[in-house]
Protein backbone atom coordinates (compact mmCIF):
# COMPACT_ATOMS: atom_id res chain seq x y z
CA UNK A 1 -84.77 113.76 -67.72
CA UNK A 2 -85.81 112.53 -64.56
CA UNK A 3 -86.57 108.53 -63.51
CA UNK A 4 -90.07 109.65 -62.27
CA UNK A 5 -90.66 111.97 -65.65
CA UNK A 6 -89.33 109.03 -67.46
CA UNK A 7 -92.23 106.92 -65.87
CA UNK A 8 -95.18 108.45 -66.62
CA UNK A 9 -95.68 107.93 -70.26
CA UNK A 10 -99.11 109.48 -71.51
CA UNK A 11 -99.06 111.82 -68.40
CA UNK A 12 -95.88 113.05 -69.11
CA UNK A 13 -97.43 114.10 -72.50
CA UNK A 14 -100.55 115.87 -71.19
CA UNK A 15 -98.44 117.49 -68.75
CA UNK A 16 -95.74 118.59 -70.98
CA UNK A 17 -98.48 120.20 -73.62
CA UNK A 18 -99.62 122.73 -70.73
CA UNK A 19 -98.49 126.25 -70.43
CA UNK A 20 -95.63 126.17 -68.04
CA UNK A 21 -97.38 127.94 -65.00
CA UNK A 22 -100.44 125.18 -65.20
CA UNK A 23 -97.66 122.52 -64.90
CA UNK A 24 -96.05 123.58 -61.95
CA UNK A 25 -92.39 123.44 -62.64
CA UNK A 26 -90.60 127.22 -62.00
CA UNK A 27 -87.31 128.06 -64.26
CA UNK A 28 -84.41 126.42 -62.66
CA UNK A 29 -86.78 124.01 -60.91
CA UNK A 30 -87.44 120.15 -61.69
CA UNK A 31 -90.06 118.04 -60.44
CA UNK A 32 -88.65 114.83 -58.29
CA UNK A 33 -91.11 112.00 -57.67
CA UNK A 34 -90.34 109.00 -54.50
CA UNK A 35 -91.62 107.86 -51.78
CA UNK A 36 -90.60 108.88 -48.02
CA UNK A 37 -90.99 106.07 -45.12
CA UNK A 38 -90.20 102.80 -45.99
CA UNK A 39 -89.05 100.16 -43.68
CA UNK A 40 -87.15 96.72 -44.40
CA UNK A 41 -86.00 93.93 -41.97
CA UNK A 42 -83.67 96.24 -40.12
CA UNK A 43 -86.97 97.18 -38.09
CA UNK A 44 -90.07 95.75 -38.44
CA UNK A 45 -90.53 95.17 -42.52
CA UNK A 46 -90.18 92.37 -44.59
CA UNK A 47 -88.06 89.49 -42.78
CA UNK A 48 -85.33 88.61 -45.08
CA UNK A 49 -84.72 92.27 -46.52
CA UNK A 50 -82.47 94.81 -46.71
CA UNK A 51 -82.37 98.72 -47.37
CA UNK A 52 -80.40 97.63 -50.55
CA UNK A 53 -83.89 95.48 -51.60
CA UNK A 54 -86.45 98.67 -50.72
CA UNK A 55 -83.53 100.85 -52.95
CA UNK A 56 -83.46 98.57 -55.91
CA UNK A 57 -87.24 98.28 -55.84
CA UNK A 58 -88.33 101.74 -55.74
CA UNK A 59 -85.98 102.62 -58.30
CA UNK A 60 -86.95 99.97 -60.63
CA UNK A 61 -90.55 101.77 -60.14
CA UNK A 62 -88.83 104.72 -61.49
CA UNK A 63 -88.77 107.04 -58.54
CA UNK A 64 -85.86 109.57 -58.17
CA UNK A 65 -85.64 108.88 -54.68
CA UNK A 66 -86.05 107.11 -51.38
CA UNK A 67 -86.26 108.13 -47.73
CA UNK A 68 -85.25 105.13 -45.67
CA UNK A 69 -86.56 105.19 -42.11
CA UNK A 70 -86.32 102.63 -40.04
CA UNK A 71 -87.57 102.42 -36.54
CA UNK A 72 -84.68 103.60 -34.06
CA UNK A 73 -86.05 101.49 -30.85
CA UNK A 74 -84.89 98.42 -33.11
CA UNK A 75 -81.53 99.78 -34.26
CA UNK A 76 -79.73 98.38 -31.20
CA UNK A 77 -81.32 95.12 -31.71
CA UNK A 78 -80.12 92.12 -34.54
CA UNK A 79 -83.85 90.99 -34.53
CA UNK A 80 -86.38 91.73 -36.99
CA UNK A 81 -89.81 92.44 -35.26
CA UNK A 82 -92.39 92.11 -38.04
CA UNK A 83 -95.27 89.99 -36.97
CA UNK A 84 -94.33 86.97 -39.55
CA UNK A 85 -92.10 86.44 -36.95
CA UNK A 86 -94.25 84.49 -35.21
CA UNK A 87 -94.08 82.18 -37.53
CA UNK A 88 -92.37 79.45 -36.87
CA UNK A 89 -90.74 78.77 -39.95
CA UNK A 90 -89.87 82.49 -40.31
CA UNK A 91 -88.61 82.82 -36.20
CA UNK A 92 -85.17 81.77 -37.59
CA UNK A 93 -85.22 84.28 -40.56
CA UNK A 94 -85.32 87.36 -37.73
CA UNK A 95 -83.30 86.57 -35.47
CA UNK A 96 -80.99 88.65 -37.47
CA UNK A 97 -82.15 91.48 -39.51
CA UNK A 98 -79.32 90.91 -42.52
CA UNK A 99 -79.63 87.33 -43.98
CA UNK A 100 -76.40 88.60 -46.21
CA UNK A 101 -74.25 89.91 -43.82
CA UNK A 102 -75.69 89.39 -40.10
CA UNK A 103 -72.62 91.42 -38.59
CA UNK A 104 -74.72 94.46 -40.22
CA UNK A 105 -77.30 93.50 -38.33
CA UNK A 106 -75.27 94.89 -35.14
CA UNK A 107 -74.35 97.77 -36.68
CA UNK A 108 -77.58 98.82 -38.59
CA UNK A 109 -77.40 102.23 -38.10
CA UNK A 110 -74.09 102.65 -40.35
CA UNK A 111 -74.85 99.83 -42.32
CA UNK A 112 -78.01 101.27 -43.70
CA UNK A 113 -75.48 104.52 -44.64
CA UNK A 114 -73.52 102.20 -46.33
CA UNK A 115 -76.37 101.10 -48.62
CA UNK A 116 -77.54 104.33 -48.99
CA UNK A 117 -74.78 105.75 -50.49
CA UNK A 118 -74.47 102.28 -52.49
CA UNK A 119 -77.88 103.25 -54.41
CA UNK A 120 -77.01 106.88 -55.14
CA UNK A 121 -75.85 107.80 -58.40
CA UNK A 122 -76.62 110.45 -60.49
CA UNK A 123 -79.94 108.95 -61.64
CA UNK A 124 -81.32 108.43 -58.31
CA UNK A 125 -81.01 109.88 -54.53
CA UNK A 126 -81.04 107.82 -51.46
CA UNK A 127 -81.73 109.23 -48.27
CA UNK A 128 -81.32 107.91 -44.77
CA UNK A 129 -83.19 108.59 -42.24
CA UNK A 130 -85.10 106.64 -38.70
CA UNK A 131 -88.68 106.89 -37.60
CA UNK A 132 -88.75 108.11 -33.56
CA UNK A 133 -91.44 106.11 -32.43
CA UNK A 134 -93.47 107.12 -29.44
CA UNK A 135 -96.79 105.50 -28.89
CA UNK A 136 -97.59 108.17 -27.06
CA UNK A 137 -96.94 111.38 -28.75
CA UNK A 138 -96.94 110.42 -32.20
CA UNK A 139 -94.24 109.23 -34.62
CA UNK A 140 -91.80 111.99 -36.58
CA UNK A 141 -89.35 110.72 -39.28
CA UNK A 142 -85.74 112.11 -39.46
CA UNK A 143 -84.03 112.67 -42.58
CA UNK A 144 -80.11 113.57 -43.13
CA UNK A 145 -78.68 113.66 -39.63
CA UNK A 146 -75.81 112.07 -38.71
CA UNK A 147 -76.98 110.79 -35.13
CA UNK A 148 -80.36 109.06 -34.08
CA UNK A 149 -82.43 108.84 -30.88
CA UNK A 150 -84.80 106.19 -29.08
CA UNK A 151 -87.82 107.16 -27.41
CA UNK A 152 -87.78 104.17 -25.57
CA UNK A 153 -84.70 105.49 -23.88
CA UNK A 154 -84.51 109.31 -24.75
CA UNK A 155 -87.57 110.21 -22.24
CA UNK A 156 -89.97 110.88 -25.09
CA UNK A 157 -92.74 108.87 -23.47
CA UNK A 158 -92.50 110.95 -20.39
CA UNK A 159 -92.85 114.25 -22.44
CA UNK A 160 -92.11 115.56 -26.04
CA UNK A 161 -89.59 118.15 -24.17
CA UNK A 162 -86.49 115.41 -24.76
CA UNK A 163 -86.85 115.07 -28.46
CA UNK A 164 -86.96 118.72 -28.88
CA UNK A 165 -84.00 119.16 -27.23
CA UNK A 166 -81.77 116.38 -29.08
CA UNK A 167 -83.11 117.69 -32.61
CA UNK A 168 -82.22 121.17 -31.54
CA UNK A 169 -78.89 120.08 -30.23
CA UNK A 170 -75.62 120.21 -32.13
CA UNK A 171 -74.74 117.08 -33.83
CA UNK A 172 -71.17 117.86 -32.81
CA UNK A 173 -72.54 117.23 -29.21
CA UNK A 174 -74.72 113.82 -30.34
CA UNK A 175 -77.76 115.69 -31.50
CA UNK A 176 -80.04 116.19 -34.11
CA UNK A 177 -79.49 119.69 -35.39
CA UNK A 178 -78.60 119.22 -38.84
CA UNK A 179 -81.75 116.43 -39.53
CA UNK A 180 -85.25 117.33 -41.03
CA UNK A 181 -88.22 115.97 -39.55
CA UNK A 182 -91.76 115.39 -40.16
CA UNK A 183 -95.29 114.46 -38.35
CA UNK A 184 -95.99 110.54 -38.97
CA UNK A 185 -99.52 109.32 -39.41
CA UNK A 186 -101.27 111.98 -37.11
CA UNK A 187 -104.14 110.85 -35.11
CA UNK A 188 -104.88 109.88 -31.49
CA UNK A 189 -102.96 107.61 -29.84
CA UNK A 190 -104.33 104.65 -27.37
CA UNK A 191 -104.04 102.73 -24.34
CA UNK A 192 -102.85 99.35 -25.93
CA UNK A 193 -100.51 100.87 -28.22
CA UNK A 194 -97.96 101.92 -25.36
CA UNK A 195 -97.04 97.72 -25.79
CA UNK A 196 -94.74 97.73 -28.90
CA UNK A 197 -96.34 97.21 -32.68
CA UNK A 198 -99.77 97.58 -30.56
CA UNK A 199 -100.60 93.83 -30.73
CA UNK A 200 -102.62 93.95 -27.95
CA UNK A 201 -104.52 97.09 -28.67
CA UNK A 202 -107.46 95.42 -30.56
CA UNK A 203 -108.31 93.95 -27.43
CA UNK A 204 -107.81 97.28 -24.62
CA UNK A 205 -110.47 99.70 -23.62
CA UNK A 206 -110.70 102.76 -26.26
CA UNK A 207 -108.92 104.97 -23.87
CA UNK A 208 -107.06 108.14 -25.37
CA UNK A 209 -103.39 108.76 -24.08
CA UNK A 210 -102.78 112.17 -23.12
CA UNK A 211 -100.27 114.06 -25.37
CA UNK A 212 -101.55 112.30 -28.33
CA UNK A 213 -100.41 114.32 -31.56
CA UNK A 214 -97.36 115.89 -30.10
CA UNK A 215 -99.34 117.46 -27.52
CA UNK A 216 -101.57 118.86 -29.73
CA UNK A 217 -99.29 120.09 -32.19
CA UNK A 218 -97.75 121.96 -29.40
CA UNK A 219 -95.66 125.17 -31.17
CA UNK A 220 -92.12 124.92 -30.25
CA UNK A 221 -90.18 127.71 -31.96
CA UNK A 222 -86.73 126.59 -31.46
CA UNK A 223 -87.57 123.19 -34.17
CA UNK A 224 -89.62 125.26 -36.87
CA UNK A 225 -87.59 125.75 -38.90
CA UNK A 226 -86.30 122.01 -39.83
CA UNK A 227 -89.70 120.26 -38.22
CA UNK A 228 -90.08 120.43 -42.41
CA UNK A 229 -93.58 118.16 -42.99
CA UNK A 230 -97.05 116.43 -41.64
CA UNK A 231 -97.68 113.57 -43.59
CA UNK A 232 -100.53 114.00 -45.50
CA UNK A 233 -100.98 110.65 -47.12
CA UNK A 234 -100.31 107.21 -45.62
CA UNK A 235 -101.66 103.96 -46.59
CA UNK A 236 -105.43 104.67 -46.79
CA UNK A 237 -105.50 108.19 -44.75
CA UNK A 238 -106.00 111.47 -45.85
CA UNK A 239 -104.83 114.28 -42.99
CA UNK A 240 -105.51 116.99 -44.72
CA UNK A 241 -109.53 116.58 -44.84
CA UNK A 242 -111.91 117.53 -42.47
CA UNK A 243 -111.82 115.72 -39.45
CA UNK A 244 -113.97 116.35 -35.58
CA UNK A 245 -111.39 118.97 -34.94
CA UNK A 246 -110.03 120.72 -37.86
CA UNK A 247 -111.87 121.48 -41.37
CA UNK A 248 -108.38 120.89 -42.74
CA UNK A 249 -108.13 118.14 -40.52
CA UNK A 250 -104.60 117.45 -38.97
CA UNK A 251 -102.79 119.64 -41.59
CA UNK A 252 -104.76 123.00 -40.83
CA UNK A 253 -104.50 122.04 -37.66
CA UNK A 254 -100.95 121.59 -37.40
CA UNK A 255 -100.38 125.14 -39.36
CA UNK A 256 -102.71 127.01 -37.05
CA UNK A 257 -100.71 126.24 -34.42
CA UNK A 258 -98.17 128.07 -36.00
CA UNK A 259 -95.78 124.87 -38.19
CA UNK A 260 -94.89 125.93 -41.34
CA UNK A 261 -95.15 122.15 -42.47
CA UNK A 262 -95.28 120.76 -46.18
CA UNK A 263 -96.98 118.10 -47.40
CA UNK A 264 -95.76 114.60 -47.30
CA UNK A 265 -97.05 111.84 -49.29
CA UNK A 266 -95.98 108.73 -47.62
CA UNK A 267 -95.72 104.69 -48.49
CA UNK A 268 -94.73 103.21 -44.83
CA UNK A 269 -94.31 99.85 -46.63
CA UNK A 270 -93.73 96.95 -44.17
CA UNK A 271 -93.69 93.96 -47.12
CA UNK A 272 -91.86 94.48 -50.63
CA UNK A 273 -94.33 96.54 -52.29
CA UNK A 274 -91.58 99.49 -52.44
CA UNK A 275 -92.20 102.40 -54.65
CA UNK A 276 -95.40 100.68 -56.39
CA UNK A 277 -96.53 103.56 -58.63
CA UNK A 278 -100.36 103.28 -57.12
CA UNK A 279 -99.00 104.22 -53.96
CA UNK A 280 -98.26 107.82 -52.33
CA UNK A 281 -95.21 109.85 -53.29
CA UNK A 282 -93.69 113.08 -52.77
CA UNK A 283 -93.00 115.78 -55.35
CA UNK A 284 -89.48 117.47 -54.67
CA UNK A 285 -89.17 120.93 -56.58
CA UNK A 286 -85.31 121.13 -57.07
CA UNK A 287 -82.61 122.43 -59.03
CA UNK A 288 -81.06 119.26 -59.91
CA UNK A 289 -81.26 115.48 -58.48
CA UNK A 290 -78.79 115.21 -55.37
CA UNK A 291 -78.79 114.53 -51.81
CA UNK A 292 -78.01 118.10 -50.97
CA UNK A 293 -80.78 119.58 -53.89
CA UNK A 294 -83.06 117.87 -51.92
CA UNK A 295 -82.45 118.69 -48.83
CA UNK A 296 -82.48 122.29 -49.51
CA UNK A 297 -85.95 122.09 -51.31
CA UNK A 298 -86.95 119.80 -48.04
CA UNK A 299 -86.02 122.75 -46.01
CA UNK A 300 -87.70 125.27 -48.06
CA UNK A 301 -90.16 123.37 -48.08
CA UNK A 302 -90.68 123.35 -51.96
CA UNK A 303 -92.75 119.99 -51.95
CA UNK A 304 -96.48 118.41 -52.10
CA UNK A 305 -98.00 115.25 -51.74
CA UNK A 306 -99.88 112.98 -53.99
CA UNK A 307 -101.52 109.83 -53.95
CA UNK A 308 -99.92 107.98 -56.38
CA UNK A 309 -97.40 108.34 -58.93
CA UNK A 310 -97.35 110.49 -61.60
CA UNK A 311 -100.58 113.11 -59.89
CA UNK A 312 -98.78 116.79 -61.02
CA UNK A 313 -100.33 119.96 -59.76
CA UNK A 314 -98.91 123.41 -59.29
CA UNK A 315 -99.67 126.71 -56.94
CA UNK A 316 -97.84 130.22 -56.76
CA UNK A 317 -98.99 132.75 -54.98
CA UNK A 318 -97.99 136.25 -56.13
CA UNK A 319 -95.85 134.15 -58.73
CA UNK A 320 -93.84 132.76 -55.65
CA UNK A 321 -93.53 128.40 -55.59
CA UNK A 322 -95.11 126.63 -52.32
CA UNK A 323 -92.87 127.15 -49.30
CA UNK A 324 -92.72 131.08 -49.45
CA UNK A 325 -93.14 133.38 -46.82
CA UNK A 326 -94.33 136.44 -47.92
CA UNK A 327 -94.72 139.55 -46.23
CA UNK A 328 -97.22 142.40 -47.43
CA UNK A 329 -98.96 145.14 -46.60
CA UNK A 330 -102.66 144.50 -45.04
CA UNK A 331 -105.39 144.55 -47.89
CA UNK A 332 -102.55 144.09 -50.38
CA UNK A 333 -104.08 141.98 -53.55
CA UNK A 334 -102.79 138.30 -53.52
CA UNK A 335 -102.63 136.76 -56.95
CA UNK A 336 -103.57 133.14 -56.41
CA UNK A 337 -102.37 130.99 -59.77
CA UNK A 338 -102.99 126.49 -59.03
CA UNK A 339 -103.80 124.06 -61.25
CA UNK A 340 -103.56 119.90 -62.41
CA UNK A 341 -103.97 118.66 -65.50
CA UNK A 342 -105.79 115.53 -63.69
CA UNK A 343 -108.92 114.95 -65.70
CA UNK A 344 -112.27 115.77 -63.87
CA UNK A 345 -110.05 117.09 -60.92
CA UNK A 346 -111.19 120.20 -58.78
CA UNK A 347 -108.98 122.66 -57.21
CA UNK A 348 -109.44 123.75 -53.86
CA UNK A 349 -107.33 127.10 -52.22
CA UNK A 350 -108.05 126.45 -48.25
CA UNK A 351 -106.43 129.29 -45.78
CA UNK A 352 -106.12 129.94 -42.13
CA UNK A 353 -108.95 127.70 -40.27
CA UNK A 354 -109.56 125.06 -42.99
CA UNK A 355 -111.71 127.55 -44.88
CA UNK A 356 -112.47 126.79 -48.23
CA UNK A 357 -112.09 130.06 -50.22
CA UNK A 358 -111.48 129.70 -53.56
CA UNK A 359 -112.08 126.73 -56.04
CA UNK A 360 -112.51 125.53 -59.95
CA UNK A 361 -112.20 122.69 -62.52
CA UNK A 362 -108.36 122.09 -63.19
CA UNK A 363 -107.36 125.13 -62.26
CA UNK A 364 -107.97 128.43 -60.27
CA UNK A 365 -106.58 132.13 -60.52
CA UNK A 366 -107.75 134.54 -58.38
CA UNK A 367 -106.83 137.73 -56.00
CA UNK A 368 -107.21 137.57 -51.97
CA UNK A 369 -106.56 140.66 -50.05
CA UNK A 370 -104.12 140.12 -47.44
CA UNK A 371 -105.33 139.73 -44.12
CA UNK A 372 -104.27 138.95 -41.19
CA UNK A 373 -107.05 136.35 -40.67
CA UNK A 374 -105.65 134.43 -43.52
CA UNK A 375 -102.10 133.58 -42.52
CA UNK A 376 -101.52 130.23 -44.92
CA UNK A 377 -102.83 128.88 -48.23
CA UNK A 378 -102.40 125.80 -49.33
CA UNK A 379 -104.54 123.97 -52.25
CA UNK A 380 -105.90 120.43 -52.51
CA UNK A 381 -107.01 118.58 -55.35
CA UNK A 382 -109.91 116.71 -55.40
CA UNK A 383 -111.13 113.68 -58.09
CA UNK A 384 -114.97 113.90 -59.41
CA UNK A 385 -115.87 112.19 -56.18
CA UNK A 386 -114.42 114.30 -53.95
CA UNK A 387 -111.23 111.82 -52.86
CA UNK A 388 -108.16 113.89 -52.24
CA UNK A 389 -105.34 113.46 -55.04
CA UNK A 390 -102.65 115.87 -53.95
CA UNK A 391 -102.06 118.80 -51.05
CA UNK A 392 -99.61 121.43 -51.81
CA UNK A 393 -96.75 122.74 -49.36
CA UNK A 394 -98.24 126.26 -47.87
CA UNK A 395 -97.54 129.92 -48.57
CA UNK A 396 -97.21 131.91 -45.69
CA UNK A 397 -98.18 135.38 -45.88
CA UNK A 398 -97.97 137.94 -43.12
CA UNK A 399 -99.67 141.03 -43.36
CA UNK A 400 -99.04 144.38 -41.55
């Protein structure tokens, strides 16, 4: 049994006692629970840490797994650039980003490999991966590629064009091709934040930068296919409720535009609160706890997002997980199966525009004739006061 089933004590209980469809988990599949973006010293977390420290942590928590993504505009620095570091009895502390070995702290990029495969075992799954960060565009995580780039350097801030073309370009040939990415924190993006950690951004006119959210969520067909997840939770934000320009706020608006994104539930811890259980997670449906199980159910996009630990939920459509792409004939009857067994928790089935179109108490099963004005469902679960507990991946459905 999985770390994060291991975890969850009375949950595990209530969840176990439901009929297998209400608790989410398809033959052959297993629910995997961790949390995705997590920084240490090597960028701009903790001074004084290490990946190993964020890898110990979040397994002592009792997560399955950890995505490690460190800022890549740091990666060719020794420094740590947290803002303790103005301390002065802490300026010493990051001057180099590994207080146990500060030749790793030249070589951070392979280092943080190292310690990545160093917590993997067959209880737990570390991942590796860097956080592009463009105070311009917007922020994507990579996971599982070999090679990383700097938008400080790469031409990002001058347009969104040069990331897509290293993450569609052969890693053989120094590119990103065989990494998974997803949408960071969406939201506008700001004057003062073009100066590095936006220090000075508090005190800069509220002007908008143009090309804020990757453009606009901007469809580029050639990095579908591995552009894999939005984040829905991070920290205190919820992107997946209405907001002034989508009813499914950056989420629906990222699928309208034609991503076939998952849900992300993500920590972005800066101190050495790693993997605290009232933090966000993701869910990872997969055949079995590995590096490469993961991956594939990344890719497939077999994952949701909750906001904390141990929040289970589970949505099918036409008996197929979250991820699928389905293809029907128009008018076709859908058969719509979610549910949680969160106490007092609503269900909510939301399709193409944010639209609300289906909803109950725990649970929901119902039949949607396929249309072409309803190109995604995905289903969020609310508490009794209407806070958002977990978003599921989407299903895709195109009917002709």
């Amino acid at each position: 049994m999985a770390g994060g089933l291991r975890r969850l004590g009375l949950g595990v209980i209530v969840t176990l006692a439901l009929p297998a469809a209400a608790a989410g988990q398809a033959p052959g599949l297993q629910e995997f629970e961790g949390p995705i973006h997590e920084h240490t010293a090597y960028s701009d977390g903790e001074p004084g840490t290490r990946p190993a420290d964020a890898f110990a942590a979040v397994r002592g928590h009792g997560s399955d797994f950890m995505a490690l993504t460190e800022h890549s505009d740091t990666l060719q620095l020794p420094i740590v650039t947290n803002t303790k570091c103005f301390e002065p009895q802490v300026l010493v502390t990051c001057l180099f980003s590994d207080q146990e070995d500060e030749l790793d702290s030249l070589r951070k990029w392979d280092a943080m490999a190292e310690q990545t495969d160093a917590a993997t075992d067959a209880g737990f799954v570390g991942i590796r991966g860097f956080e592009w960060t463009n105070d311009r565009h917007g922020h994507i995580n990579v996971l599982f590629s070999r090679h990383n780039t700097n938008a400080k350097i790469d031409g990002g801030y001058l347009s969104m064009s040069f990331f897509w073309s290293w993450f569609t370009r052969p890693a053989s040939q120094g590119g990103g091709a065989d990494g998974l990415a997803i949408f960071n924190h969406p939201g506008r993006r700001e004057l003062g934040e073009l100066v590095p950690g936006g220090f000075i951004s508090p005190f800069t006119p509220d002007i908008p930068l143009p090309g804020s959210d990757w453009d606009d969520f901007a469809f580029v067909p050639a990095a579908d296919a591995r552009m894999v997840g939005i984040e829905l939770f991070n920290g205190g934000s919820d992107y997946g409720s209405p907001n002034d320009l989508h009813p499914a706020g950056s989420y629906g608006q990222a699928l309208d535009r034609g991503w076939h994104v998952g849900a992300v539930g993500a920590e972005d811890t800066h101190d050495t609160g790693w993997g605290r259980p009232e933090e966000r997670k993701t869910v990872v449906l997969a055949p079995a706890l590995s590096r490469a199980d993961l991956r594939d159910s990344m890719l497939a996009r077999r994952f949701y997002a909750v906001r904390h630990a141990g929040i289970r939920m589970s949505f099918t459509v036409d008996g197929q997980e979250m991820g699928s792409r389905l293809s029907v004939a128009a008018g076709d009857p859908l058969a719509v199966e979610a549910g949680t067994p969160e106490p007092g928790a609503t269900v909510e089935l939301v399709t193409s525009g944010g639209e609300v179109v289906a909803g109950g108490p725990g649970s929901l099963s119902v039949s949607r004739p396929a249309s072409a004005a309803e190109r995604w469902y995905f289903v969020r679960v609310r508490d009794a006061e209407g806070e958002s507990l977990a978003y599921s991946s989407p299903v895709w459905v195109e009917a002709g």
